[in-house]
Protein backbone atom coordinates (compact mmCIF):
# COMPACT_ATOMS: atom_id res chain seq x y z
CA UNK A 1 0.00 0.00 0.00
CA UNK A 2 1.63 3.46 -0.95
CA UNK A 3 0.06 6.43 1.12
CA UNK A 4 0.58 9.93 -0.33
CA UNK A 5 0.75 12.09 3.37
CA UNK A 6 0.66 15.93 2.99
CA UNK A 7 2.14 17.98 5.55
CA UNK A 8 2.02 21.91 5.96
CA UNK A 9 5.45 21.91 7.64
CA UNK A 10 8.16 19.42 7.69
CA UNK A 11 7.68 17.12 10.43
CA UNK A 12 11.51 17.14 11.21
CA UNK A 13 12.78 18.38 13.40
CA UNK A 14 9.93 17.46 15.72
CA UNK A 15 10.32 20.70 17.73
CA UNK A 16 6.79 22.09 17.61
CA UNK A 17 3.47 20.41 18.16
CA UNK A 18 2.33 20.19 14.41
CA UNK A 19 5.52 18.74 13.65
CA UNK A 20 5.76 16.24 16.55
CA UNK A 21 2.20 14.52 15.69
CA UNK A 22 3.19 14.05 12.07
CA UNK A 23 6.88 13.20 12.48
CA UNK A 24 5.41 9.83 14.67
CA UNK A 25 3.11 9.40 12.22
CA UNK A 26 5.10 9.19 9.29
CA UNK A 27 7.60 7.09 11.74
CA UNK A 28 4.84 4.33 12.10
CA UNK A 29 3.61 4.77 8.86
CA UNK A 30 7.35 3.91 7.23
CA UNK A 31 7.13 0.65 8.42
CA UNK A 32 4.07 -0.75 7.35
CA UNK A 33 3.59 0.44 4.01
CA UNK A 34 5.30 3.32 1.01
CA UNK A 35 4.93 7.06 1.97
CA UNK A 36 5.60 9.85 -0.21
CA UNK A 37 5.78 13.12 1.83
CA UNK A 38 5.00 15.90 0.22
CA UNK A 39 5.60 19.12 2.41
CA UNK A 40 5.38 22.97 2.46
CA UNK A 41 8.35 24.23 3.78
CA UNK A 42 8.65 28.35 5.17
CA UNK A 43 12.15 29.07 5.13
CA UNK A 44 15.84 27.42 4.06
CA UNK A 45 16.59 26.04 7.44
CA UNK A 46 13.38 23.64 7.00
CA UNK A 47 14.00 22.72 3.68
CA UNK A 48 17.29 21.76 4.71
CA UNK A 49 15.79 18.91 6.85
CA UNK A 50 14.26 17.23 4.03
CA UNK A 51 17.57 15.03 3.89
CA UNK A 52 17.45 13.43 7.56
CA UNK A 53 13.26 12.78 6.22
CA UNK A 54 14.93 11.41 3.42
CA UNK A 55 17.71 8.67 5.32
CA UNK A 56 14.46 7.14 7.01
CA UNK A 57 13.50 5.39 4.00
CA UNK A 58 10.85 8.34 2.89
CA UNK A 59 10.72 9.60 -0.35
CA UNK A 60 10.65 13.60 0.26
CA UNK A 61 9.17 16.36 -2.03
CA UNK A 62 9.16 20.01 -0.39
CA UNK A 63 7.42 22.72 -1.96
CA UNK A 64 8.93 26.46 -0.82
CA UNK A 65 6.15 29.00 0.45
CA UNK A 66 6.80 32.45 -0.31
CA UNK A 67 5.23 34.31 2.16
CA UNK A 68 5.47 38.15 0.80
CA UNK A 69 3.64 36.50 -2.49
CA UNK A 70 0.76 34.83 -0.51
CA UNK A 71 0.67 37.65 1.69
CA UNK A 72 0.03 40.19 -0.93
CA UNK A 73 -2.70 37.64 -2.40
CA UNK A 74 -4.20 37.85 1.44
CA UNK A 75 -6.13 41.35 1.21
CA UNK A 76 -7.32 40.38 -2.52
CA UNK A 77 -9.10 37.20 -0.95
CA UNK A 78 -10.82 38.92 2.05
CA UNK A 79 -13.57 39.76 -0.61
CA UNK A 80 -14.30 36.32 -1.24
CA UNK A 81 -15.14 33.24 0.38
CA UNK A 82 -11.75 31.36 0.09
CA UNK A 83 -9.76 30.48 3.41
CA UNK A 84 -7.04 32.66 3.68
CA UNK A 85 -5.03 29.52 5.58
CA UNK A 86 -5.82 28.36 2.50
CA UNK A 87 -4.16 31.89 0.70
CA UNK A 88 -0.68 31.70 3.28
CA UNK A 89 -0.41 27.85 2.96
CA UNK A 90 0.30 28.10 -0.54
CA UNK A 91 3.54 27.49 -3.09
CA UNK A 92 3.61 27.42 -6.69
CA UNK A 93 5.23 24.53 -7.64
CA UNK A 94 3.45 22.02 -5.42
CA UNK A 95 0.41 21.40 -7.92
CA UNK A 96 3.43 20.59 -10.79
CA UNK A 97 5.16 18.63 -7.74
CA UNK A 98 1.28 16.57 -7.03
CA UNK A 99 1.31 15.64 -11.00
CA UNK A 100 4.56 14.27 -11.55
CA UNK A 101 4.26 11.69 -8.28
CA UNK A 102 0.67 10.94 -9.62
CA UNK A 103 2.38 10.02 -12.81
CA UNK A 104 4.82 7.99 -11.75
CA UNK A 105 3.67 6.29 -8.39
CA UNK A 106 0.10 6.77 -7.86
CA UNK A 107 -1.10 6.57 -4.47
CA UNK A 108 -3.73 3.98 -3.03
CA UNK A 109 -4.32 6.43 -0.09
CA UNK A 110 -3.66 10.01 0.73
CA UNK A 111 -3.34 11.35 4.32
CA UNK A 112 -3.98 14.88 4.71
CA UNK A 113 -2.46 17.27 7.84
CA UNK A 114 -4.61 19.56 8.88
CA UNK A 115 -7.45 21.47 7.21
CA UNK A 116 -4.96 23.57 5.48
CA UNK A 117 -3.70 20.48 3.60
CA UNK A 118 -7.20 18.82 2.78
CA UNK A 119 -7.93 21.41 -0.13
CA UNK A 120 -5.20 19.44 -2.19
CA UNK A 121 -7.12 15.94 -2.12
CA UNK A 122 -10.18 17.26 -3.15
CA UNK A 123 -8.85 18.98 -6.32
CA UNK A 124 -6.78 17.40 -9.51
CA UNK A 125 -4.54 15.92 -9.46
CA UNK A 126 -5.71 13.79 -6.62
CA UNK A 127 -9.43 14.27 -6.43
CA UNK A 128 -11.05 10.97 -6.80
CA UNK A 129 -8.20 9.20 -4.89
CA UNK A 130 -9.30 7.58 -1.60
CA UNK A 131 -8.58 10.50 1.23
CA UNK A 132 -8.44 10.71 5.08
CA UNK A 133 -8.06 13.53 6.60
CA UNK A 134 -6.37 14.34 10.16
CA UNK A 135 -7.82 17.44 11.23
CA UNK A 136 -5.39 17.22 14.85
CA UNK A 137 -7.51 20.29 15.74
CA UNK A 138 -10.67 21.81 14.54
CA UNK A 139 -9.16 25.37 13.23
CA UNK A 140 -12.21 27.18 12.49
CA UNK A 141 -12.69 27.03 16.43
CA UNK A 142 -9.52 28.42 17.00
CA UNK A 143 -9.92 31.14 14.75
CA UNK A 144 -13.45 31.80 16.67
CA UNK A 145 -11.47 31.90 20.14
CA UNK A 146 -9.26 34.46 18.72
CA UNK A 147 -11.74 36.75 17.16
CA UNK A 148 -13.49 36.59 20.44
CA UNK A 149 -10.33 38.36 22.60
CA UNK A 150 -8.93 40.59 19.44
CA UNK A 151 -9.69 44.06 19.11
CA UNK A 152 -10.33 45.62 14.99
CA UNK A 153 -9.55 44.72 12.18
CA UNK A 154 -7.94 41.71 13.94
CA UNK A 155 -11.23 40.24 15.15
CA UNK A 156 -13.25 41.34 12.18
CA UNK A 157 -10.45 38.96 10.28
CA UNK A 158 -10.34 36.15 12.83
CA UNK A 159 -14.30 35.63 12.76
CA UNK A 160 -14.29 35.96 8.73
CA UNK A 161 -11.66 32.93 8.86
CA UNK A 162 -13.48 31.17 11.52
CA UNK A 163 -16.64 31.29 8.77
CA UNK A 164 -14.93 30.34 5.73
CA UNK A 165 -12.82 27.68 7.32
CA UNK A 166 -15.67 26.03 8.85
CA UNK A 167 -17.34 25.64 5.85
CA UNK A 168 -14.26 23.99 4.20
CA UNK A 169 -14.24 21.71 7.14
CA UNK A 170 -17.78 20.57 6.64
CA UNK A 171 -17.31 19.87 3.27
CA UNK A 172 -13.71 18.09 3.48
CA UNK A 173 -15.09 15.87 6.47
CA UNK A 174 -17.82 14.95 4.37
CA UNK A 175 -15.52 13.84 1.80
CA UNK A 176 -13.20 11.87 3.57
CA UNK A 177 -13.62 8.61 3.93
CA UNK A 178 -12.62 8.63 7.64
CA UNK A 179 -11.36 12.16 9.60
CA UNK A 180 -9.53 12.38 12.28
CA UNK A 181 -9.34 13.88 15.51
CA UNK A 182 -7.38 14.50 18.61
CA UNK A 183 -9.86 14.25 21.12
CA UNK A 184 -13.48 14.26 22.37
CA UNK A 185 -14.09 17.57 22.56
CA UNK A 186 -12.70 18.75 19.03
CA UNK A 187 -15.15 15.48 18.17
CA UNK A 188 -17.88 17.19 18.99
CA UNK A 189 -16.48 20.31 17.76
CA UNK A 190 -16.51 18.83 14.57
CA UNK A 191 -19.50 17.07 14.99
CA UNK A 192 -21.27 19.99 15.29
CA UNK A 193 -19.87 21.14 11.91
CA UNK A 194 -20.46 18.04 9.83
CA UNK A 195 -23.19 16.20 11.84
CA UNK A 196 -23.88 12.37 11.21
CA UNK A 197 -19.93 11.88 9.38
CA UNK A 198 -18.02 9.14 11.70
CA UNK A 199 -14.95 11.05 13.59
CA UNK A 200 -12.05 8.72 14.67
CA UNK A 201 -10.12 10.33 17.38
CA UNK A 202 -6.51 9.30 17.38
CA UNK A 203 -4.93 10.91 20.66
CA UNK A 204 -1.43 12.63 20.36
CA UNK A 205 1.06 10.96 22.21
CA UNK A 206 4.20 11.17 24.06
CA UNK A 207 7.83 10.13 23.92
CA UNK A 208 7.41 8.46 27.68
CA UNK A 209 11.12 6.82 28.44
CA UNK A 210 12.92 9.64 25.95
CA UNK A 211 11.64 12.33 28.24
CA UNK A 212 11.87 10.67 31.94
CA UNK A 213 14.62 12.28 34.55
CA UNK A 214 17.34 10.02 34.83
CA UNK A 215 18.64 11.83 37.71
CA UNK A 216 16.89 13.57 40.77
CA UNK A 217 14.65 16.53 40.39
CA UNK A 218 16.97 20.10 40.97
CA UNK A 219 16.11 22.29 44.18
CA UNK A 220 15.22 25.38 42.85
CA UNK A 221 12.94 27.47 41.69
CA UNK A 222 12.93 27.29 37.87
CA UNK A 223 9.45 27.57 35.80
CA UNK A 224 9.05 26.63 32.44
CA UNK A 225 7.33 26.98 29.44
CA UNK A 226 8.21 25.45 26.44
CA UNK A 227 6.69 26.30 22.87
CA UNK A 228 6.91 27.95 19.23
CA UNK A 229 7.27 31.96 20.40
CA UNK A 230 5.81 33.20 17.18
CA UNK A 231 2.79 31.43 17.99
CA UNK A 232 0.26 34.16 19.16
CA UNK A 233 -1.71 32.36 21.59
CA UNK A 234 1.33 31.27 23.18
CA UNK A 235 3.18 34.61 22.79
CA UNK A 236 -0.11 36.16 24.53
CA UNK A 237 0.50 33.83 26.91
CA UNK A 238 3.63 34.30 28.15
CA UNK A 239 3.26 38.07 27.78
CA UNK A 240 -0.19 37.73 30.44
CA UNK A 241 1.89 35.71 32.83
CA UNK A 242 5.01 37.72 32.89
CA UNK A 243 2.58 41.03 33.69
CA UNK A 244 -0.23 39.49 36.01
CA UNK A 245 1.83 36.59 37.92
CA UNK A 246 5.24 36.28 38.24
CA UNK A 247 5.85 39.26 40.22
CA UNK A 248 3.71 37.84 42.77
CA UNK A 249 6.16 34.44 42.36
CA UNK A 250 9.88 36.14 42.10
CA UNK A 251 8.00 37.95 46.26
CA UNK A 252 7.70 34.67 47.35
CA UNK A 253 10.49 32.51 45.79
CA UNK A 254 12.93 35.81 44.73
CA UNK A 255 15.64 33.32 43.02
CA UNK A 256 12.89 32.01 40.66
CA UNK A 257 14.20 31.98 37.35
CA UNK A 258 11.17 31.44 34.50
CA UNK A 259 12.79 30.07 31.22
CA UNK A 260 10.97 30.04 27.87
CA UNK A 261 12.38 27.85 25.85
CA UNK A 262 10.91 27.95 21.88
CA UNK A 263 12.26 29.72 18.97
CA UNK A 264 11.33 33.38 17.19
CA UNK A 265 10.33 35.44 20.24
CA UNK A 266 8.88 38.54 19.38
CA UNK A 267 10.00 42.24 19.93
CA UNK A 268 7.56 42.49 23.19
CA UNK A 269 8.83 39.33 24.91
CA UNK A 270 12.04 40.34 24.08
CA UNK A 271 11.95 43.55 25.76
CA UNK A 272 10.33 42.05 28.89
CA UNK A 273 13.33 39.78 29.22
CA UNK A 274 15.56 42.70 29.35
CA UNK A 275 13.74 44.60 32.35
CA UNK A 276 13.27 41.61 33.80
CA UNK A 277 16.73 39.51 34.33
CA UNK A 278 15.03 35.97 35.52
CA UNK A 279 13.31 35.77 32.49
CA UNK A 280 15.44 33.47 29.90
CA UNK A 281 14.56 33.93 26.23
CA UNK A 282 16.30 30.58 24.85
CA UNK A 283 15.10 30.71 21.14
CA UNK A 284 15.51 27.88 18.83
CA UNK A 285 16.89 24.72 21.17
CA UNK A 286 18.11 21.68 19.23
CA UNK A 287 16.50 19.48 23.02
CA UNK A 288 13.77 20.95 25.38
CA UNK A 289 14.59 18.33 27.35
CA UNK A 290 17.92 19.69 29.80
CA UNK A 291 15.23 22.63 30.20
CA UNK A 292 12.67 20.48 31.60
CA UNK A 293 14.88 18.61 33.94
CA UNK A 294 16.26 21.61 35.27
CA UNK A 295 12.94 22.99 35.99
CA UNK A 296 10.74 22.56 39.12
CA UNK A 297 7.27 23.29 37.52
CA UNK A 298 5.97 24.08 34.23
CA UNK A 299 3.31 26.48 33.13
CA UNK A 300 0.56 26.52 30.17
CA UNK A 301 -0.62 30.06 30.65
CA UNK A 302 -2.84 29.37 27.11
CA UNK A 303 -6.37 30.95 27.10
CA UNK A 304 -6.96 30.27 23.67
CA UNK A 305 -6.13 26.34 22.61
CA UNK A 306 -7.45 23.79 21.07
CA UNK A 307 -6.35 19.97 20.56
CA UNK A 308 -4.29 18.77 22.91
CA UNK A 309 -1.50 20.61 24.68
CA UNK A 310 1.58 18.37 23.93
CA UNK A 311 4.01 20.59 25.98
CA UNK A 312 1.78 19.56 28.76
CA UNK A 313 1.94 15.78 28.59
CA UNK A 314 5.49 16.12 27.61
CA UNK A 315 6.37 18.15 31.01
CA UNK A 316 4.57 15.80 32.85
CA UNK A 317 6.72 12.64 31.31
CA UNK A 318 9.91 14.83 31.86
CA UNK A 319 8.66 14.68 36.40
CA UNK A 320 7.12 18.01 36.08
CA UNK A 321 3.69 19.13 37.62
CA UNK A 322 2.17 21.80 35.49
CA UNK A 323 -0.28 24.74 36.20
CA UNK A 324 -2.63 25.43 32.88
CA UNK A 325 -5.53 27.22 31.94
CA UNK A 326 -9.21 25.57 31.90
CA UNK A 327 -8.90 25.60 28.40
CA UNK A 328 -5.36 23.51 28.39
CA UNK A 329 -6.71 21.37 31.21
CA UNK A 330 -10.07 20.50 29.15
CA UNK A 331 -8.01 19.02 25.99
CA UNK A 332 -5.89 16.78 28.49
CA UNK A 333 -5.92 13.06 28.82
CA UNK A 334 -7.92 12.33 31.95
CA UNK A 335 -5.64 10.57 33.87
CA UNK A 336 -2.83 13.30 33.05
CA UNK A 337 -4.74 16.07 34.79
CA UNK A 338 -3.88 14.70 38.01
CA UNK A 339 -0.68 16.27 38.11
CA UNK A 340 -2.21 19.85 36.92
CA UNK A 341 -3.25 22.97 38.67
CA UNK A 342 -5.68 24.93 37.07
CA UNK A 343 -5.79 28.69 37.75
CA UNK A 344 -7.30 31.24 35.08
CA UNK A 345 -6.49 34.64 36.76
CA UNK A 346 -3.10 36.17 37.37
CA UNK A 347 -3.15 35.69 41.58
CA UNK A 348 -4.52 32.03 40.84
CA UNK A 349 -1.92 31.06 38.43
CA UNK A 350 0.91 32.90 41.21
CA UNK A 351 -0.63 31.38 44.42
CA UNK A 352 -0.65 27.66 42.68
CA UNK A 353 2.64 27.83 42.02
CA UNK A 354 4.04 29.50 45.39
CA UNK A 355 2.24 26.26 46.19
CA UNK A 356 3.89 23.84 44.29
CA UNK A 357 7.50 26.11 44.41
CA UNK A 358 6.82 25.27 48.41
CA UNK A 359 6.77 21.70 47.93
CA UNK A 360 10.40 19.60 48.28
CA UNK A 361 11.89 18.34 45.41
CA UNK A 362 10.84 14.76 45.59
CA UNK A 363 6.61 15.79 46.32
CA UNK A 364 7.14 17.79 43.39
CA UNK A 365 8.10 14.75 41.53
CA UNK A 366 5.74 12.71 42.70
CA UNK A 367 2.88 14.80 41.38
CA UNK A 368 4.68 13.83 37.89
CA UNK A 369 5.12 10.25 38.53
CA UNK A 370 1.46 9.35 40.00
CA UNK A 371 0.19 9.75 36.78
CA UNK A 372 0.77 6.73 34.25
CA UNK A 373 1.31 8.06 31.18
CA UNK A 374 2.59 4.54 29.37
CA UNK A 375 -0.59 4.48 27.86
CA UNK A 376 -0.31 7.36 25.58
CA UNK A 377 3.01 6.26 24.22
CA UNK A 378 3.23 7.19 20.51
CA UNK A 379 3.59 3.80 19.45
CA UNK A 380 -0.06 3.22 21.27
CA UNK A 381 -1.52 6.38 20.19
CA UNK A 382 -1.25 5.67 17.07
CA UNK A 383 -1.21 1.90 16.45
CA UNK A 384 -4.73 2.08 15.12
CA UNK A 385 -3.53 4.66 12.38
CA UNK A 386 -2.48 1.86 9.87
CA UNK A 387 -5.59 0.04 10.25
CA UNK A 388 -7.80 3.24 9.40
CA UNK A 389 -5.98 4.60 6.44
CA UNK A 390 -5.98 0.61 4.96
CA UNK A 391 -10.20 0.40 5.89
CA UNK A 392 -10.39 3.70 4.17
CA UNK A 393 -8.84 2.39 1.08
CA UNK A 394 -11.78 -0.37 0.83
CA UNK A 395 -14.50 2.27 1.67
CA UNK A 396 -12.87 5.43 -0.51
CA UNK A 397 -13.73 8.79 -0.36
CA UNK A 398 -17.49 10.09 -1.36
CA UNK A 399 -18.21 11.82 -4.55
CA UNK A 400 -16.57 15.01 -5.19
């Protein structure tokens, strides 16, 4: 079986949560059946990866985005009723790049990333070839969140993307022959959006003996957070919890150090690391890991997310407890919550961690290592994924 998977980023290095889902999958994939990847890449230092994709075993095709073109195109396409993911996830070549793979190894299957990447299976050259889609997150609802806390012409853009991506959602899921999901509640988001399809969720996972301490957990009072920094909702994040928490932490604990450890920070956290000297701006880290080990507690300050919050899981796996929004803690595994704290205000998030800061070492730990997290091993995760996309073959995709 030969599966044609679509990506809208390289899924090496898996440093980032889009990449980290698809980099397993293509892992387990590999050894089951042929993949072509075929992925957009943003910048020379991604497209540069495509050779370690490539020594797997993985045929590799990238396709360059050029963002100042498909930004341009962006204003043109607010008057009409096409995505504009669909506008910035866009290179020319890939189309030419689709044919020529068609032509000379046609695929029984192809796997689509995201709603951003489902657009290509419905048109030629691979309409009419059996399709599953992974939605990972329902997007439109993210775009909906966002609109919600943005002030104009932000929000008026947000909720006109929530709109027309939804409606591309409803009409890809109905499409596929089997779409996938990350959990229960974007189920029912999408549910709600294509009502009487069949959702599969397929749970992210975790890298569960990569990430656990080998040595004991440090004495002091480092915080965490660990994600992509030109991210909004996690640049908003950070930016809330610098302002409305951590002073009240660096009172109570005044060697706290809080390290952010993800690449492209923007000008404003940039600036707050500078008046503020416990605040470490690491940028672009080739591990997270030594981070998380040398941390006490981590933090998922995120008021807008959707999915689930890998940093989370992976914190926890690394002998962290965590404190997170209601909004992280509601896209969690159930069993992994047990080692969260959930606060949603500045003095909650502050007083849960004083809390937890407060604790020794070794009950900090054991927060972490109560919870059993063997069960959401990538390898189990996603063990049902061949199964689907080889069912989906036999059923095929509905009229287009």
């Amino acid at each position: 079986m030969r599966v044609l998977f679509l990506t809208h980023r390289l899924p090496y290095a898996p440093n980032r949560g889009d990449r980290v889902r698809a980099f397993h999958i293509l892992r387990i994939l590999a050894t089951q059946m042929a993949v072509d990847l075929v992925s957009l890449v943003h910048d020379a230092d991604e497209e540069s990866e495509a050779g370690q994709m490539r020594r797997s075993g993985v045929t590799v095709t990238t396709a360059r985005v050029s963002r100042v073109r498909n930004l341009a195109r962006a204003t043109p396409a607010l008057l009409t009723s096409r995505p504009l993911t669909h506008v910035l996830l866009s290179a020319p070549q890939l189309k030419a790049a689709l044919r020529d793979i068609v032509g000379r190894t046609p695929p029984d299957l192809v796997l689509a990333y995201c709603s951003g990447m489902a657009r290509f299976a419905l048109e030629p050259p691979l309409r009419g070839c059996p399709f599953v889609l992974d939605m990972v997150d329902v997007d439109s609802c993210k775009w909906e969140a966002l609109a919600k806390k943005a002030a104009a012409p932000q929000r008026w853009i947000y909720a006109r993307e929530a709109r027309q991506l939804a409606r591309f959602e409803a009409v890809a899921t109905d499409r596929a022959a089997r779409t996938l999901v990350v959990n229960e509640r974007e189920r029912a988001a999408l549910a709600a959006l294509a009502p009487g399809r069949s959702l599969d969720v397929v749970p992210n996972g975790v890298d569960v003996r990569g990430l656990r301490p080998s040595t004991a957990p440090v004495d002091v009072p480092n915080v965490v957070f660990c994600g992509v920094m030109n991210y909004a909702p996690n640049a908003q994040a950070i930016e809330w919890f610098v302002h409305a928490a951590w002073p009240a932490v660096k009172a109570r604990h005044p060697s706290a150090r809080l390290s952010v450890v993800g690449s492209d920070p923007g000008a404003g956290l940039q600036a707050l690391a500078r008046q503020d000297p416990s605040i470490l701006l690491t940028g672009r880290v080739p591990d997270v890991r030594p981070y998380l080990w040398n941390a006490a507690v981590s933090v998922a300050p995120i008021m807008t997310a959707r999915g689930i919050q890998n940093k989370v899981i992976e914190a926890i796996a690394a002998g962290l407890p965590c404190v997170v929004t209601t909004a992280v803690m509601e896209g969690l595994p159930g069993d992994a919550r047990g080692a969260c704290r959930v606060a949603d205000t500045g003095a909650a998030f502050a007083a849960a961690l004083n809390e937890l800061l407060a604790l020794t070492p070794a009950a900090r730990r054991a927060l972490a290592e109560q919870v059993d997290l063997s069960h959401l091993d990538w390898d189990v995760t996603l063990s049902v994924l061949p199964g689907l996309l080889k069912s989906a073959v036999t059923t095929g995709s509905r009229e287009r």
